[in-house]
Protein backbone atom coordinates (compact mmCIF):
# COMPACT_ATOMS: atom_id res chain seq x y z
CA UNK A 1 114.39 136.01 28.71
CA UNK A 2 112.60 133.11 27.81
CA UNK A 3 110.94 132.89 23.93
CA UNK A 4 107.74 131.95 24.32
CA UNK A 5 107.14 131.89 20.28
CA UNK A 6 108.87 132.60 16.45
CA UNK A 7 107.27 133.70 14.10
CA UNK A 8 108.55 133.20 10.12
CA UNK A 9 108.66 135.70 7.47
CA UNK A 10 108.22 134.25 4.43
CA UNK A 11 107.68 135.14 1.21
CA UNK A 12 108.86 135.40 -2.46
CA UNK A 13 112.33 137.33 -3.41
CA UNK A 14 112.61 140.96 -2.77
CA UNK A 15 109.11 141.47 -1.41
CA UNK A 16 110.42 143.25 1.70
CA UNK A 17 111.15 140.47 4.04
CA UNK A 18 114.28 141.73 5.45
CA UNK A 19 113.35 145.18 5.86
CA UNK A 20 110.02 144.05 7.64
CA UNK A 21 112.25 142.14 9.93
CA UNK A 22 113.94 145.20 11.11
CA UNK A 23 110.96 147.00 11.43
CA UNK A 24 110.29 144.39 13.95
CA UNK A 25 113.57 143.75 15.43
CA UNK A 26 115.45 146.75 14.99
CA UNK A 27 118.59 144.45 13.83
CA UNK A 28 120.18 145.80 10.98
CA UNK A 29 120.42 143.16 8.91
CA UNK A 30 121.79 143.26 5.49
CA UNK A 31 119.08 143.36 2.69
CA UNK A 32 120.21 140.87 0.14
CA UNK A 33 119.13 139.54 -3.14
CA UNK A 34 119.16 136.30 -2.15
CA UNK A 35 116.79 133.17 -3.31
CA UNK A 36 115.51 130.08 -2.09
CA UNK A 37 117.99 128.06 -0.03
CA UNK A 38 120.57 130.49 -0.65
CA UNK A 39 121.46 131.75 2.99
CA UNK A 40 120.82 131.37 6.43
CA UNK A 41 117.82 132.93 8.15
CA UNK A 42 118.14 135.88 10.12
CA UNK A 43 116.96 135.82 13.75
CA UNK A 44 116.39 138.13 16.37
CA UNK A 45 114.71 137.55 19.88
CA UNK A 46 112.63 140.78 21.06
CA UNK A 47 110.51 142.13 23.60
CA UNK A 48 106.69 141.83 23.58
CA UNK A 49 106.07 145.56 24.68
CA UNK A 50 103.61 145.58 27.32
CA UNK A 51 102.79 149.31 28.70
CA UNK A 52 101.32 147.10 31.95
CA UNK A 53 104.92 145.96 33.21
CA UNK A 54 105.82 149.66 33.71
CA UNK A 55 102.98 150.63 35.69
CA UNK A 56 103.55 147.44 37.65
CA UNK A 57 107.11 148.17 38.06
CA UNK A 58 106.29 151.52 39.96
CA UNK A 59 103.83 150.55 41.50
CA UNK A 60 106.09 147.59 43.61
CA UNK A 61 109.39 149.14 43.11
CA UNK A 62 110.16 146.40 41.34
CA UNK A 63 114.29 145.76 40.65
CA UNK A 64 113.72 144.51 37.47
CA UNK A 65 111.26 143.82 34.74
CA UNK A 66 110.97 140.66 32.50
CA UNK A 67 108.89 140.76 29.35
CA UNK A 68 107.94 137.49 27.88
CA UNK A 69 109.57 137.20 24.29
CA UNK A 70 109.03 136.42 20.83
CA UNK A 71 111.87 135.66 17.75
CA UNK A 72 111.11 136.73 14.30
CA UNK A 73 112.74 134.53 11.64
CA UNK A 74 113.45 136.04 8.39
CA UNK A 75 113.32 132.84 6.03
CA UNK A 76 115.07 133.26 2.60
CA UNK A 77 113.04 134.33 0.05
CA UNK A 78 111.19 131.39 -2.27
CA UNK A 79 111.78 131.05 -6.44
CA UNK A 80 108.57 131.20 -8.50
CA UNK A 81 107.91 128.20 -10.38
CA UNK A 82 110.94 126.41 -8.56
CA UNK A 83 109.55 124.78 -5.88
CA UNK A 84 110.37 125.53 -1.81
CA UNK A 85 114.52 124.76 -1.12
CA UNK A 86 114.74 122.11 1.75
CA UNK A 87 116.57 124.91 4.22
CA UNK A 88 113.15 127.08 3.42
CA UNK A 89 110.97 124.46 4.69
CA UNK A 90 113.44 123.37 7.39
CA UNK A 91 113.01 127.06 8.59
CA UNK A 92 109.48 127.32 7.47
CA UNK A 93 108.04 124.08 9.67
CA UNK A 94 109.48 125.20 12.93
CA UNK A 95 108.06 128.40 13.06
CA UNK A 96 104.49 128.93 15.30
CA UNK A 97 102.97 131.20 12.72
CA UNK A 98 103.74 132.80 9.32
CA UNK A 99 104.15 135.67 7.52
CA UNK A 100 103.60 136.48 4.35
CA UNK A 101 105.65 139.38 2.98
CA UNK A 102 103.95 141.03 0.05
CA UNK A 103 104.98 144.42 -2.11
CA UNK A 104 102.70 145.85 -5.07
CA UNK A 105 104.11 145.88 -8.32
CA UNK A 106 106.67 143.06 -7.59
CA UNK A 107 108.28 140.17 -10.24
CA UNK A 108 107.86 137.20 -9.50
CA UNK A 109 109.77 134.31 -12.40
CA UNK A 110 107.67 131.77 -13.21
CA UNK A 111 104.49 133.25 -11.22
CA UNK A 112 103.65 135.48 -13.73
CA UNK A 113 104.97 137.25 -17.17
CA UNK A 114 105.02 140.49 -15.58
CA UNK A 115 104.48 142.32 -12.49
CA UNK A 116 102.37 140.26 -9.61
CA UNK A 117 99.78 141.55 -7.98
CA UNK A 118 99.76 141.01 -3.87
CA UNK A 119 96.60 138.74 -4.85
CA UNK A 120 99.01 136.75 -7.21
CA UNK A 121 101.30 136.64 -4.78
CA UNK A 122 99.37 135.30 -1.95
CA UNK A 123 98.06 132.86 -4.54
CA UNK A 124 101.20 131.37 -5.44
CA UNK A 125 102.64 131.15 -2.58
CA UNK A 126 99.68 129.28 -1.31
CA UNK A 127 100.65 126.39 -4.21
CA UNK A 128 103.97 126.29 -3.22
CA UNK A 129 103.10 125.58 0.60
CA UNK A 130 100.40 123.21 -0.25
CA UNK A 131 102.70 120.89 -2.42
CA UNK A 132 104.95 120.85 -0.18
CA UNK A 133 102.60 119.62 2.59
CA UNK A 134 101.39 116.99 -0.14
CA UNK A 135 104.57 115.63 -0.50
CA UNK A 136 104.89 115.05 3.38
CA UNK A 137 101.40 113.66 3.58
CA UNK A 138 101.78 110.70 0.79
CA UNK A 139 105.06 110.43 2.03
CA UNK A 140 103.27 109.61 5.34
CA UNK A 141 100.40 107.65 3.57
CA UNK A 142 103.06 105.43 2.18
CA UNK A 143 104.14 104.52 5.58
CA UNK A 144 100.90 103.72 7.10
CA UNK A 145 100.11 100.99 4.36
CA UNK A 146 101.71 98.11 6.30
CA UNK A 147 100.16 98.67 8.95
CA UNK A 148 96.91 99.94 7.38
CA UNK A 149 96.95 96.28 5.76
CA UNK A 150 97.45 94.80 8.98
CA UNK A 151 94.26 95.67 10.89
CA UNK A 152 95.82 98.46 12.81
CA UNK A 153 92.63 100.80 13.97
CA UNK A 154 94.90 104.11 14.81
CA UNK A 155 96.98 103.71 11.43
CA UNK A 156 93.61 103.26 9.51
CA UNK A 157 91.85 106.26 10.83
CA UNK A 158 95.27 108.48 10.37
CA UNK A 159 95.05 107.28 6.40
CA UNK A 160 91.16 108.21 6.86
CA UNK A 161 92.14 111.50 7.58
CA UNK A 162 95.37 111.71 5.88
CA UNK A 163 93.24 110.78 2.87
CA UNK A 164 91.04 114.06 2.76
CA UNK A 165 94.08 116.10 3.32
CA UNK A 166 95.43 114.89 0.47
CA UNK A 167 92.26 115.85 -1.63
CA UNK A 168 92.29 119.31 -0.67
CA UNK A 169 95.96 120.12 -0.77
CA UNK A 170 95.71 118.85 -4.19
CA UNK A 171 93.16 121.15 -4.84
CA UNK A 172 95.25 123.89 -3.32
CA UNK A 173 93.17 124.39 -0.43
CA UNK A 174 94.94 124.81 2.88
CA UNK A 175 94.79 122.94 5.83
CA UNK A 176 93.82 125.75 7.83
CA UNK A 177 90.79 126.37 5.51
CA UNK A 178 89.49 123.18 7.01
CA UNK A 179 87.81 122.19 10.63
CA UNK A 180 90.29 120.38 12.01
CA UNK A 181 89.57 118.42 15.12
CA UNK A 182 91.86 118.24 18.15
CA UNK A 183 93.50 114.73 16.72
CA UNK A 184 93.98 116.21 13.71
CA UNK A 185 95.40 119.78 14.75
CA UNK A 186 97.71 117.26 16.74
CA UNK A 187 98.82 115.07 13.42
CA UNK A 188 99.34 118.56 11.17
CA UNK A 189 101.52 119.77 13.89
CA UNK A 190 103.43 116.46 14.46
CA UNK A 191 103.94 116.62 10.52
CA UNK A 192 104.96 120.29 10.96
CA UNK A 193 102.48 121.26 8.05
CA UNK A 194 102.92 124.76 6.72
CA UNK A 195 99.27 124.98 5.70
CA UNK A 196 98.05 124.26 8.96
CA UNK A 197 100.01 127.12 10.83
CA UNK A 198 98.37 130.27 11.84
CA UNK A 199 98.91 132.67 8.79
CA UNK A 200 98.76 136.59 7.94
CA UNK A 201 99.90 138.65 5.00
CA UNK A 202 102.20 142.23 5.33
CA UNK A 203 101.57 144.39 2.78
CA UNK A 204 105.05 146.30 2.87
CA UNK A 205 103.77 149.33 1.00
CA UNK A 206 105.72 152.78 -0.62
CA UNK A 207 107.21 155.30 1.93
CA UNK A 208 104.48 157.80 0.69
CA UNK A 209 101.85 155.72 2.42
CA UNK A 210 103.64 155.70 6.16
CA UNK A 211 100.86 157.59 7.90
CA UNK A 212 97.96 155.69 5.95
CA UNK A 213 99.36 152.32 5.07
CA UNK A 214 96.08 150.84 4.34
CA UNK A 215 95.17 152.99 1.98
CA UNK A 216 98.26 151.34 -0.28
CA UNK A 217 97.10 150.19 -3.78
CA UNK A 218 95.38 146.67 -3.75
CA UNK A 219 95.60 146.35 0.13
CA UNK A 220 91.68 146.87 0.55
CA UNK A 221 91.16 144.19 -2.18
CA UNK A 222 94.27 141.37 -0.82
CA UNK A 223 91.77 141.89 2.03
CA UNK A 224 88.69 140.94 0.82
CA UNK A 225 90.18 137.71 -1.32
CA UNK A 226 91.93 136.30 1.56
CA UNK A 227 89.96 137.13 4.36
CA UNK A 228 89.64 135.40 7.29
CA UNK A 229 93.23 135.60 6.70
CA UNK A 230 94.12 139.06 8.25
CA UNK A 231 96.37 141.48 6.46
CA UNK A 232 98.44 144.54 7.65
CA UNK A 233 100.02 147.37 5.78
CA UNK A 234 103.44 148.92 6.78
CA UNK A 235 105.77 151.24 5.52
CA UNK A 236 108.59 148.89 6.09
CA UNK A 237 111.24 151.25 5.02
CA UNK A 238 110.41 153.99 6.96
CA UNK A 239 109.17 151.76 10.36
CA UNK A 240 113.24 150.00 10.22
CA UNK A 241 114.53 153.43 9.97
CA UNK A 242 112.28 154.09 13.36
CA UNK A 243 113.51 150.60 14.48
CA UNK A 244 116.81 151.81 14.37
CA UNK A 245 116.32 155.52 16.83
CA UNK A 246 115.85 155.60 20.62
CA UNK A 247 112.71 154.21 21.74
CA UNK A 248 111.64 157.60 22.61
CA UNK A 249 112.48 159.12 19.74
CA UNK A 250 111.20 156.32 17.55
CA UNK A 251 107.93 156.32 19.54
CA UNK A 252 107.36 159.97 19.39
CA UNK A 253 107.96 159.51 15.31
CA UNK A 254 106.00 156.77 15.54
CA UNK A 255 102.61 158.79 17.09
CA UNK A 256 102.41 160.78 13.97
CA UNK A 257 101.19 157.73 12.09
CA UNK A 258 97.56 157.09 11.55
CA UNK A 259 98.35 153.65 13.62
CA UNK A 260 99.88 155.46 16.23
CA UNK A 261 101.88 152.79 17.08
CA UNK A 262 104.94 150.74 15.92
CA UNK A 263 104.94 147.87 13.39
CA UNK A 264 106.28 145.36 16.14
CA UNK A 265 103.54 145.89 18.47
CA UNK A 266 100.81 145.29 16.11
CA UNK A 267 101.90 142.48 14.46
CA UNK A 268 102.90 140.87 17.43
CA UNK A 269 99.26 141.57 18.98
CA UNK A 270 97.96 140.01 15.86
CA UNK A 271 100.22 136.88 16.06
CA UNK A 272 98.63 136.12 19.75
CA UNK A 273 95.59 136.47 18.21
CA UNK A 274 96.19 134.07 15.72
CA UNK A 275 97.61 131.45 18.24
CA UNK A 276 95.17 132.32 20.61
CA UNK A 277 97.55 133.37 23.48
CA UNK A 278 96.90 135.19 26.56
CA UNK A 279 99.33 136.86 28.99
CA UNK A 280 99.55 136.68 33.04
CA UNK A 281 101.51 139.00 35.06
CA UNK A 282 103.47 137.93 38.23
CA UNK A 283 104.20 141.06 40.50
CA UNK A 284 107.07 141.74 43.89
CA UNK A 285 109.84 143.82 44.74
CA UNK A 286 112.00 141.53 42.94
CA UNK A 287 110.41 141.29 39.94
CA UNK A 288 107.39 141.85 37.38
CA UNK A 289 107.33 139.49 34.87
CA UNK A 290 105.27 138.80 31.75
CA UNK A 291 104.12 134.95 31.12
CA UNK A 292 102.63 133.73 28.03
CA UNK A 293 100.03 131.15 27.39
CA UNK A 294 97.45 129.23 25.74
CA UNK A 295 94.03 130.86 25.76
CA UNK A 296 92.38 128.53 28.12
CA UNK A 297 94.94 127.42 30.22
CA UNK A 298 93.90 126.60 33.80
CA UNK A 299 95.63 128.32 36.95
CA UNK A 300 97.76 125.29 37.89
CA UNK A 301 98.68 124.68 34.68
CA UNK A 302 99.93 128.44 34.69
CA UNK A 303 101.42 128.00 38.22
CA UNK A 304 103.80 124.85 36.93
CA UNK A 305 105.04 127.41 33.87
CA UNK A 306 106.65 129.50 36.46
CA UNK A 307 107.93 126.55 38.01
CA UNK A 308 106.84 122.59 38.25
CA UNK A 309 107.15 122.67 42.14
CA UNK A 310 104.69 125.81 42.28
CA UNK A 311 102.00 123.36 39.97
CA UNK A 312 102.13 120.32 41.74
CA UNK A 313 102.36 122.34 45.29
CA UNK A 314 99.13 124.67 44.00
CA UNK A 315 96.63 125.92 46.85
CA UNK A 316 95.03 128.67 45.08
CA UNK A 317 95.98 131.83 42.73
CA UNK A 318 95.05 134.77 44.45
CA UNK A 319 93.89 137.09 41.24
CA UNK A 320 92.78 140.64 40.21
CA UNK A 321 92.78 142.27 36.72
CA UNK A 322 95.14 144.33 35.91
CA UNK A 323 92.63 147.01 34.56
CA UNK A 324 90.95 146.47 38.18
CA UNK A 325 94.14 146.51 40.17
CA UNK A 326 95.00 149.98 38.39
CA UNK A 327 91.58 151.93 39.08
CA UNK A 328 92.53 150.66 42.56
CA UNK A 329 95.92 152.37 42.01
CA UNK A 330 97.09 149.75 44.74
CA UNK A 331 96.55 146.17 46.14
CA UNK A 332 95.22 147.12 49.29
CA UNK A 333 92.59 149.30 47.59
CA UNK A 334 91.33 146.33 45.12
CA UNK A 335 90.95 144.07 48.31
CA UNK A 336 89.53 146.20 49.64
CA UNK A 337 87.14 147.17 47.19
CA UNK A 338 86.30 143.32 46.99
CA UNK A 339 88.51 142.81 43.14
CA UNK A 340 91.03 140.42 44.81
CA UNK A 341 89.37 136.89 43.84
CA UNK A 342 91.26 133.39 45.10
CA UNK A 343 90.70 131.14 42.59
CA UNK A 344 91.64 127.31 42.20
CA UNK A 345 93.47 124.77 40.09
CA UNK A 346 90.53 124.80 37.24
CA UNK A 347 90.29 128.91 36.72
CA UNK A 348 90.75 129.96 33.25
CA UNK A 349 93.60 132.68 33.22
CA UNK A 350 92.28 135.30 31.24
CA UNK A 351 94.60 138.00 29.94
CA UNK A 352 96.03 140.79 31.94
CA UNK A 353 95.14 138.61 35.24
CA UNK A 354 97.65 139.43 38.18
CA UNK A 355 98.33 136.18 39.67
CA UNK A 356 100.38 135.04 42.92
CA UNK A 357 100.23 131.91 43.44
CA UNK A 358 99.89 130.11 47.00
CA UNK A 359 101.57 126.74 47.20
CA UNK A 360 102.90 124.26 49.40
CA UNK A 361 106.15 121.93 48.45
């Protein structure tokens, strides 16, 4: 299996990050009392879950199913007041998205004199990620002044630019707070900016809260102070002891909750959301398989992610929803019925589409 994204959990010291990453990855990990730049991450590579692969694997007979992927990162805990450790941010920067792991009640040195609030939290953590991006943007401005001096247009409209970042990360304002234009989404991601990454908050809230986790103490008001950045409550203890049952078993636990579903399906739903992915499904005898893409991504563009000679050989993408295709209950039925649409090299691939692709090599 391919990984098509990672996502980091980050966070201060014992907030939960550990135990949220088994929730999601059903690993086992040791829970430690590390801090910053004290050990390795943990990783694990999982399955998206994706209910439509298993109707599609019927449905063809299919000898195997592949799932696209995703790898959770669980990124060593940060010291209040201490600044990030250079393995954090090393871990940090390559990650797609991020994760803020947050518990009520929780101390944090140098953040506060007492217990921090998940506000507080959020709030420091945000300084801590925004000086670290300002040290990698004057770094960067310190570069560009030779060739600033020298005329150069490109280098003067990067220190334009680099300019106003530097403003607002000084003012503790994130980069993703801003409207970034396509060249500078580009430059933030070059520069591997932590502010600039997609961004949620975990509330990992008390066992007695499993079957209402959002109805955890200060979860309603993190909301409202840090909104549009979207937060989710879990009951990270008891959703790693789920992690660690059957998938049956865990699942049938699991429908007891309010949620009704597992902690690694929702927050990986809401990390495509947040990176603004869609997923295609290819279907045959040999195989149903799960791709993963940019929202917007044309159907040759999809075509050369299964393979480059099936882009540049592209005829046309014969297509059909899945929702479509399973009211049809078969193939023959949705042509029948009109649902089976061949599209060409500029369709948008919209999620759930069931695509085979006609080519020529």
């Amino acid at each position: 299996m391919s990984v098509s994204l990672e996502i980091g959990l980050v966070g201060w010291p014992k907030a939960g990050k550990t135990t949220i990453f088994n929730a999601l990855t059903g690993a086992g990990a040791p829970v430690t009392d590390y801090l910053a730049a004290s050990a390795p991450p943990n990783l694990a590579v999982v399955a998206v879950p994706d209910e439509r692969l298993k109707w599609l694997q019927e449905l063809y007979r299919a000898k195997r199913v592949v799932p696209t992927t995703i790898k959770f990162v669980d990124i060593a805990g940060v010291a209040g007041g201490g600044g990030i450790g250079r393995s954090v941010l090393a871990a940090a920067r390559e990650a797609d998205a991020l994760v803020q792991v947050v518990r009520e009640g929780l101390a944090v040195p140098g953040l506060t004199g007492g217990n921090s609030g998940l506000c507080d939290q959020v709030r420091g953590f945000n300084v801590e990620m925004c000086l670290a991006d300002l040290e990698l943007v004057e770094k960067r401005l310190e570069r560009l002044q030779k060739a600033v001096k020298g005329g150069d247009r490109t280098s003067r409209e990067e220190k334009e630019l680099l300019d106003s970042w530097q403003e607002s990360l000084s003012d503790g304002l994130p980069l993703r707070a801003l409207a970034l234009t396509p060249a500078g989404a580009r430059l933030a991601g070059g520069l591997k900016l932590l502010t600039a990454k997609p961004f949620m908050v975990v509330v990992n809230t008390d066992e007695q809260y499993a079957t209402q986790p959002e109805q955890a103490p200060g979860v309603a008001k993190l909301a409202a102070a840090v909104a549009p950045v979207p937060v989710m409550a879990i009951a990270g203890k008891i959703e790693a002891e789920l992690a660690e049952l059957p998938a049956s078993e865990a699942d049938e636990l699991a429908a007891v909750f309010a949620t009704g579903e597992r902690a690694a399906g929702r927050i990986i739903r809401q990390s495509y959301r947040l990176l603004d992915l869609v997923t295609f499904l290819t279907a045959g005898e040999p195989e149903v398989r799960a791709w993963t893409v940019r929202n917007g991504t044309k159907a040759q563009q999809a075509a050369g992610k299964i393979h480059s000679d099936i882009g540049r050989g592209f005829i046309r993408a014969e297509t059909v929803a899945f929702a479509d295709l399973r009211a049809a209950g078969t193939m023959a039925v949705a042509r029948e019925r009109g649902l089976v649409r061949l599209e060409g090299k500029e369709y948008i691939v919209q999620d759930g589409d069931v695509i085979h692709f006609r080519f020529n090599v």
